[in-house]
N, C-alpha and C. Protein backbone atom coordinates (compact mmCIF):
# COMPACT_ATOMS: atom_id res chain seq x y z
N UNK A 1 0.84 -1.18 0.00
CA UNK A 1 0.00 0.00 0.00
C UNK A 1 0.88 1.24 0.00
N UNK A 2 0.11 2.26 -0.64
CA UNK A 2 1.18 3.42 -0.68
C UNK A 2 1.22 3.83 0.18
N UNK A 3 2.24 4.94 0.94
CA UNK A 3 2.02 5.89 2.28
C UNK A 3 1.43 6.82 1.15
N UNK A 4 0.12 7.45 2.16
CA UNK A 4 -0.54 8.44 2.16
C UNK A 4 0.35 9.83 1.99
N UNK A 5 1.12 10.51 3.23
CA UNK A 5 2.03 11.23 2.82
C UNK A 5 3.17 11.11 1.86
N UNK A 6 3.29 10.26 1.09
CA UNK A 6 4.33 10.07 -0.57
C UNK A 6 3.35 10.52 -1.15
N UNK A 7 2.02 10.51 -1.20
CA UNK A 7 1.10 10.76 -2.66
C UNK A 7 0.54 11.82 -2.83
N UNK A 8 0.98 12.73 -4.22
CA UNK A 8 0.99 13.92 -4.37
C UNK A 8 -0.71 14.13 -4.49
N UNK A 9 -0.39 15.55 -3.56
CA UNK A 9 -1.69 15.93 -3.14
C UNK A 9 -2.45 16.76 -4.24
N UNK A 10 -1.39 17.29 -5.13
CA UNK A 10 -1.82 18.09 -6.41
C UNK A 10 -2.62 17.40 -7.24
N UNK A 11 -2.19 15.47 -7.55
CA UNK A 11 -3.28 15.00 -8.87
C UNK A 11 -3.86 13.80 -8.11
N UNK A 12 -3.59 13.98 -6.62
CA UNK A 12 -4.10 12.83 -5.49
C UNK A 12 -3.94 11.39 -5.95
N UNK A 13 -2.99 11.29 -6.78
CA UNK A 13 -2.28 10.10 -6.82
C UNK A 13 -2.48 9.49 -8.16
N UNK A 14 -3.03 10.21 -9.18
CA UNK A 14 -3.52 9.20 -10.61
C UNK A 14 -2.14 10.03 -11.25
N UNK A 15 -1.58 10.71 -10.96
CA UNK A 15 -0.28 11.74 -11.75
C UNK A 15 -0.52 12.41 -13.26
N UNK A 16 -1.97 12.09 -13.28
CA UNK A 16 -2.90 13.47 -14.23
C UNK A 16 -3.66 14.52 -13.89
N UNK A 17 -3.47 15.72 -14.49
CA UNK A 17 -4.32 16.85 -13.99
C UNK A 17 -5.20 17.19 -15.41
N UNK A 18 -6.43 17.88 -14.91
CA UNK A 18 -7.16 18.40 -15.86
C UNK A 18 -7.82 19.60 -15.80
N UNK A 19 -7.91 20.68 -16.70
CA UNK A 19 -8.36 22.04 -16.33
C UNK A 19 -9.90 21.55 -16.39
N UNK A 20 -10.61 23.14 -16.87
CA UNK A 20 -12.03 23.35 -16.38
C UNK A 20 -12.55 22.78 -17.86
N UNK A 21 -11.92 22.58 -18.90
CA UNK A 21 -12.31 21.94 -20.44
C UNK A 21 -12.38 20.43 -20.34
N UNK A 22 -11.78 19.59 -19.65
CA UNK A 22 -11.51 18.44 -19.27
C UNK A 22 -10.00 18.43 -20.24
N UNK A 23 -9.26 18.98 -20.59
CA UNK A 23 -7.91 18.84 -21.05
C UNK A 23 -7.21 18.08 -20.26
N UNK A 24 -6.64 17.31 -19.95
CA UNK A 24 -5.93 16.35 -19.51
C UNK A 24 -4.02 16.58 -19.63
N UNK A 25 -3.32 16.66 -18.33
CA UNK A 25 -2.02 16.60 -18.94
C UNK A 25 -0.89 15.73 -17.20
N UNK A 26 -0.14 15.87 -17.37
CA UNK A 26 1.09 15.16 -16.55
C UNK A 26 0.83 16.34 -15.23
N UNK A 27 0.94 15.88 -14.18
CA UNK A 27 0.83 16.52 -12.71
C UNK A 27 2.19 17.76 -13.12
N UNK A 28 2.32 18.70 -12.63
CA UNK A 28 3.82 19.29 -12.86
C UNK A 28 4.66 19.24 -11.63
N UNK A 29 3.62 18.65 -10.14
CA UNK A 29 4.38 18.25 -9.59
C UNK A 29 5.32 16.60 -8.80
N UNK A 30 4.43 15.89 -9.70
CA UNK A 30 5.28 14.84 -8.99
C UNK A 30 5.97 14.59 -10.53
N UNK A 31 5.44 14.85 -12.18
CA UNK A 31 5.95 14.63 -13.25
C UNK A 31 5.36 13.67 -13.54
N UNK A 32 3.91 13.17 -12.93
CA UNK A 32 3.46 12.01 -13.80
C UNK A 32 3.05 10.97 -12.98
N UNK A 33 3.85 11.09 -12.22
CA UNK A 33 4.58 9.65 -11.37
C UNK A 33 2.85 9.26 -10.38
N UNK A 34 2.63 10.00 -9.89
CA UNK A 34 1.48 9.79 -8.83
C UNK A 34 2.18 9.66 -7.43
N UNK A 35 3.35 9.96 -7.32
CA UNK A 35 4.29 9.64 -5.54
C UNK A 35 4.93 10.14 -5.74
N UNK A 36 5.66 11.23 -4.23
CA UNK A 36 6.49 11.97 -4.72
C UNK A 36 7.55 11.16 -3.80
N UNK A 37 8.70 10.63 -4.43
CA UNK A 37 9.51 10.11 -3.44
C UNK A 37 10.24 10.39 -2.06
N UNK A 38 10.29 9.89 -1.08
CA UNK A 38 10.63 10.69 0.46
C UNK A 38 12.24 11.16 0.11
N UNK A 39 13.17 10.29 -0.29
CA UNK A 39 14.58 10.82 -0.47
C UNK A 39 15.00 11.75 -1.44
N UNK A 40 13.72 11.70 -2.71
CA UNK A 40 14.47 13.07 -3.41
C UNK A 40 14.42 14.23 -2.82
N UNK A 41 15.00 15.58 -3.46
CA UNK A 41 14.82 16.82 -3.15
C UNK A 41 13.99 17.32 -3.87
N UNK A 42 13.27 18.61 -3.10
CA UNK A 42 11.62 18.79 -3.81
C UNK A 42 12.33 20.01 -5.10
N UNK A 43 11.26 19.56 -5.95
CA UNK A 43 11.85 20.15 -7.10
C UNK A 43 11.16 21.68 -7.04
N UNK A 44 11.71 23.27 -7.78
CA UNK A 44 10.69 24.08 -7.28
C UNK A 44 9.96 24.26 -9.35
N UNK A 45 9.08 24.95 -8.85
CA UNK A 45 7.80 24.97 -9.53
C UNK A 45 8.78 25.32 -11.17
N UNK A 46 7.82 25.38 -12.03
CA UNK A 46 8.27 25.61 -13.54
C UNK A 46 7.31 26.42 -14.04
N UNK A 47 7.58 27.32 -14.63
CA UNK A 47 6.44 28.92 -15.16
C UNK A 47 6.67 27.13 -16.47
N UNK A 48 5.26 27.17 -17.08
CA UNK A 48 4.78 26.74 -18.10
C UNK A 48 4.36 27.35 -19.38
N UNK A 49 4.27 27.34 -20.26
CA UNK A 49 3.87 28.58 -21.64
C UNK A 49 2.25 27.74 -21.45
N UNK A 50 1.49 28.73 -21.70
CA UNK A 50 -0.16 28.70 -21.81
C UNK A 50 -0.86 29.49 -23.15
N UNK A 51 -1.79 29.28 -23.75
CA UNK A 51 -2.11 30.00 -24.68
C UNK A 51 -3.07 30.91 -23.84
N UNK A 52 -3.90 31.82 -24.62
CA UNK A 52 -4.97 32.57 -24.50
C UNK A 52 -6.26 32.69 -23.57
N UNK A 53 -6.34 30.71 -23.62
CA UNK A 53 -7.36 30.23 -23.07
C UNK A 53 -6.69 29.27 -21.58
N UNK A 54 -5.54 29.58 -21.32
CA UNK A 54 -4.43 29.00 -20.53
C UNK A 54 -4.27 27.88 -20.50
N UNK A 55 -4.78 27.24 -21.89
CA UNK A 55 -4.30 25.49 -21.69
C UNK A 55 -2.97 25.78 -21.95
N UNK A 56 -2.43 24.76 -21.31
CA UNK A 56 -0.64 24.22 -21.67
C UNK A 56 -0.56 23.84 -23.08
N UNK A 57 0.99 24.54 -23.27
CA UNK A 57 1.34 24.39 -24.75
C UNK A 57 2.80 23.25 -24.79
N UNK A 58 2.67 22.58 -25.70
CA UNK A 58 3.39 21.69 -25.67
C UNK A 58 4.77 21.91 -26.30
């Protein structure tokens, strides 16, 4: 079972996020993963490029 505190609270553990369109993309903070590991170091945030309508641009 996972520990509760490893599992990122941002995509609550599926390591997908989705805006208010249902757009679908990778958590930006665990990177996908769904756990953020206890021994790494926390990574800090990343400005993302957004269009108009602020979906993420690839």
């Amino acid at each position: 079972m996972v520990d509760r505190e490893l599992t990122c609270k941002a995509c609550e553990g599926t390591g997908m996020l989705a805006d208010d369109e249902g757009w679908q993309y990778n958590c930006s903070v665990c990177r996908g993963k769904g756990i953020l590991p206890a021994n790494e170091a926390r990574q800090s945030a990343e400005i993302m490029t957004v269009d108009e309508n602020n979906r993420l641009l690839d």
